[in-house]
N, C-alpha and C. Protein backbone atom coordinates (compact mmCIF):
# COMPACT_ATOMS: atom_id res chain seq x y z
N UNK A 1 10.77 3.63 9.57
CA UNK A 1 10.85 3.04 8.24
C UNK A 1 9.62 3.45 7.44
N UNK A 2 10.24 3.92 6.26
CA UNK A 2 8.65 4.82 5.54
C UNK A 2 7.84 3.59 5.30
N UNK A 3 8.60 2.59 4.56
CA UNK A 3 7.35 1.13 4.22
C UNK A 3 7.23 0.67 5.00
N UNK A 4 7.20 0.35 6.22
CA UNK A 4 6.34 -0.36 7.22
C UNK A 4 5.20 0.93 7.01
N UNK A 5 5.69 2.51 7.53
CA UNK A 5 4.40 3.15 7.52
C UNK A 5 3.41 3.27 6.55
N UNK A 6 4.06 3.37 4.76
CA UNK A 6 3.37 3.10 3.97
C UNK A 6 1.95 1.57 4.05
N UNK A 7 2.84 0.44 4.58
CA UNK A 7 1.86 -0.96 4.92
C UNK A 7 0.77 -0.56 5.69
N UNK A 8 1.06 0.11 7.16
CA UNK A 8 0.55 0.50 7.60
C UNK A 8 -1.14 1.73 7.38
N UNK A 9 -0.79 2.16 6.66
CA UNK A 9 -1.39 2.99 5.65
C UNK A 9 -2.35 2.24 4.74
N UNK A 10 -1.97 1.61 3.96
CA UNK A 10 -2.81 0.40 3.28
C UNK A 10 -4.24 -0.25 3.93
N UNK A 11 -3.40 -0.74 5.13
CA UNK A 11 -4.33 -1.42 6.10
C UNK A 11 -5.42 -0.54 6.50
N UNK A 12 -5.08 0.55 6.85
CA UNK A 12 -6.08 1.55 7.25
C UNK A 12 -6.85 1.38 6.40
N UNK A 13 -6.89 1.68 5.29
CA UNK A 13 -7.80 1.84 3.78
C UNK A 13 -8.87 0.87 3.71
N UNK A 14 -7.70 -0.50 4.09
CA UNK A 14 -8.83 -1.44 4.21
C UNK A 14 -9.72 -0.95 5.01
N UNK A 15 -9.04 -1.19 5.91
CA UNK A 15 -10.48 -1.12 7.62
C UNK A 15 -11.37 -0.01 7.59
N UNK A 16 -11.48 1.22 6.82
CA UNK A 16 -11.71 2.29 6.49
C UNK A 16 -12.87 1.99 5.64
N UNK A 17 -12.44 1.46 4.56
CA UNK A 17 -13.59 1.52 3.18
C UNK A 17 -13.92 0.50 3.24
N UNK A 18 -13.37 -1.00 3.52
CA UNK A 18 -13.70 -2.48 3.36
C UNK A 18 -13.80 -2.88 4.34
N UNK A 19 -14.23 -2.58 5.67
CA UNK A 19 -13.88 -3.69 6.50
C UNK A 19 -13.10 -4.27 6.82
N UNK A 20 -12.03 -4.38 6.38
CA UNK A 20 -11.07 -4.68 6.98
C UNK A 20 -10.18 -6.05 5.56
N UNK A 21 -11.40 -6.09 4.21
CA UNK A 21 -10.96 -7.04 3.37
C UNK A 21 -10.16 -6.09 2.63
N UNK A 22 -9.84 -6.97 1.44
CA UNK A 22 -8.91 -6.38 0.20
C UNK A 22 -9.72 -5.34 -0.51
N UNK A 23 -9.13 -4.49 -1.07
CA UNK A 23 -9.57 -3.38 -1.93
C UNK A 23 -9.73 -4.09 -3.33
N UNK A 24 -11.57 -4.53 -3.23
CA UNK A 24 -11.97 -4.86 -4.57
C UNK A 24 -13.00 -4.29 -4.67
N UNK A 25 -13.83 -4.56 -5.85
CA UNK A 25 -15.02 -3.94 -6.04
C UNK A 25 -15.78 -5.09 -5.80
N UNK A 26 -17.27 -4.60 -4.72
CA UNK A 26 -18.20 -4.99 -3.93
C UNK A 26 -19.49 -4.51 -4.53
N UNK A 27 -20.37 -4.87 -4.21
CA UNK A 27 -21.89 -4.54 -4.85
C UNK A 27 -22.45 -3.16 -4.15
N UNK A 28 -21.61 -3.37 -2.92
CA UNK A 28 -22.30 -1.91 -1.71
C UNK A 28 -21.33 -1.14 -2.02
N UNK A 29 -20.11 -0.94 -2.82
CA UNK A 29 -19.31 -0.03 -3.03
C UNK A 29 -19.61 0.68 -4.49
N UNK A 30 -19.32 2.22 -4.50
CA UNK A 30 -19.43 2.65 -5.58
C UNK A 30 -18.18 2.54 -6.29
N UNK A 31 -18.25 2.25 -8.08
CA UNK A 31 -16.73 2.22 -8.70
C UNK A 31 -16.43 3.53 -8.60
N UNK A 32 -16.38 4.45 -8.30
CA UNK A 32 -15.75 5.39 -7.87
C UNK A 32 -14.85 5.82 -6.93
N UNK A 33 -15.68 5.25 -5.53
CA UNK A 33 -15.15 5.00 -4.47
C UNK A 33 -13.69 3.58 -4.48
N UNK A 34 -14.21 3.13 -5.10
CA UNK A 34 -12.86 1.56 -5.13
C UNK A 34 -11.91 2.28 -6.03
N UNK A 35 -12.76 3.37 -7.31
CA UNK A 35 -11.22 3.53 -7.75
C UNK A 35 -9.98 4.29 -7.08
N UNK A 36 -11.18 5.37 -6.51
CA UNK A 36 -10.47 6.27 -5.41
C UNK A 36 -9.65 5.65 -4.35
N UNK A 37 -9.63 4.54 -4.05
CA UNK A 37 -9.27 3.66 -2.83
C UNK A 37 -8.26 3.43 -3.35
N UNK A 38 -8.18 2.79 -4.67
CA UNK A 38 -7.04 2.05 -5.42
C UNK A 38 -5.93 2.59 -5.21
N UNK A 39 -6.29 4.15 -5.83
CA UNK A 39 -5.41 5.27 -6.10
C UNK A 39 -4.42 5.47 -4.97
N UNK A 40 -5.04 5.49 -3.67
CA UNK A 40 -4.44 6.10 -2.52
C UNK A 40 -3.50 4.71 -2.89
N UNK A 41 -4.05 3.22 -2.33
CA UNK A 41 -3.43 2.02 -2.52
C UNK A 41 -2.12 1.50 -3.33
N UNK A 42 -2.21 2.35 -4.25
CA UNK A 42 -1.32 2.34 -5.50
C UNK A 42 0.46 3.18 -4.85
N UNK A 43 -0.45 4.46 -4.42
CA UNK A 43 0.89 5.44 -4.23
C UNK A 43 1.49 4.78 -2.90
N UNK A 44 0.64 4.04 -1.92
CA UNK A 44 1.39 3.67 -0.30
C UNK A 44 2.23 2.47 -1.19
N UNK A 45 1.79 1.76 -1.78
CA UNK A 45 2.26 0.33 -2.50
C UNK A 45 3.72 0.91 -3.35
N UNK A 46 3.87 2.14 -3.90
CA UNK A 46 4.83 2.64 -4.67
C UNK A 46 5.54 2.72 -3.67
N UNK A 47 5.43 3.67 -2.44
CA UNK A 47 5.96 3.83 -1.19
C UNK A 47 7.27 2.64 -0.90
N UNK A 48 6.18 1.80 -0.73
CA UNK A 48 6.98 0.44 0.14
C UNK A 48 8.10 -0.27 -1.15
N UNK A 49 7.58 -0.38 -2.17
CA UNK A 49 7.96 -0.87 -3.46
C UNK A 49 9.78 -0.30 -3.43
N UNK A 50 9.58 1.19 -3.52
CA UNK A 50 10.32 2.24 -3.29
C UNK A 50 11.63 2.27 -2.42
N UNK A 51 11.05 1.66 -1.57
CA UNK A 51 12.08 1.57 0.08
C UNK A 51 12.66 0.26 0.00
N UNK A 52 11.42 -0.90 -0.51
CA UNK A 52 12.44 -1.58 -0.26
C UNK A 52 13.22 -2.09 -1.05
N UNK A 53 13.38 -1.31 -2.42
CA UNK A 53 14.79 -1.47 -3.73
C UNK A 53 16.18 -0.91 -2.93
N UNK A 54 15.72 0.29 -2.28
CA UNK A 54 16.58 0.87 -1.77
C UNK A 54 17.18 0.50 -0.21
N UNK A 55 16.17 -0.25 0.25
CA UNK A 55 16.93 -1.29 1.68
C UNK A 55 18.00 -2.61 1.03
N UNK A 56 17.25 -2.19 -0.24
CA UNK A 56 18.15 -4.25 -0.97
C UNK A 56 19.47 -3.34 -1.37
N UNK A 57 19.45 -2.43 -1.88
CA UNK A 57 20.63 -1.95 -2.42
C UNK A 57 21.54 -1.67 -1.49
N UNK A 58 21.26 -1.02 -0.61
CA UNK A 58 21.88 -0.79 0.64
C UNK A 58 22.53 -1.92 1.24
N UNK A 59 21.91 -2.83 1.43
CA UNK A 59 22.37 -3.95 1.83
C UNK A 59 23.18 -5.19 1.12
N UNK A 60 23.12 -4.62 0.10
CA UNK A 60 24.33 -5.76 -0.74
C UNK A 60 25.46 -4.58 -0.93
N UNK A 61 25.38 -3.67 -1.09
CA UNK A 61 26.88 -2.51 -0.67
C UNK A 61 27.22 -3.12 0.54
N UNK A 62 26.85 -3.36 1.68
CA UNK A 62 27.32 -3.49 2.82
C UNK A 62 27.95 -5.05 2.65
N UNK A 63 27.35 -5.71 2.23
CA UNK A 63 27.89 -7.19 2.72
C UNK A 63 28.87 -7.89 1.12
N UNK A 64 29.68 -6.81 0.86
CA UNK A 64 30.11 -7.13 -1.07
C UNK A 64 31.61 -6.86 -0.30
């Protein structure tokens, strides 16, 4: 399933750049770096967003 891997993905980012918190801006982070973070954050988030219009759609065809 691409959005579980997309979630999956996310999380990394966290644990990666934040420790493991939410992707905000921090005093030890550069705004550069958080925006850059965002960015990746944004497209995995489109990802999942993405999949799961298309798991809902799928699934009311099936049960109509």
């Amino acid at each position: 399933m691409k959005f579980y891997k997309a979630a999956q993905n996310i999380k990394a980012l966290e644990d990666k750049y934040f420790n493991g918190g939410k992707i905000t801006y921090a005093p030890n982070q550069t705004k550069t770096l958080v925006e850059y973070v965002q960015s990746l954050r944004d497209r995995q988030l489109f990802i999942v967003r993405t999949n799961l219009v298309q798991f809902r759609l799928t699934q009311s065809q099936i049960f109509q």
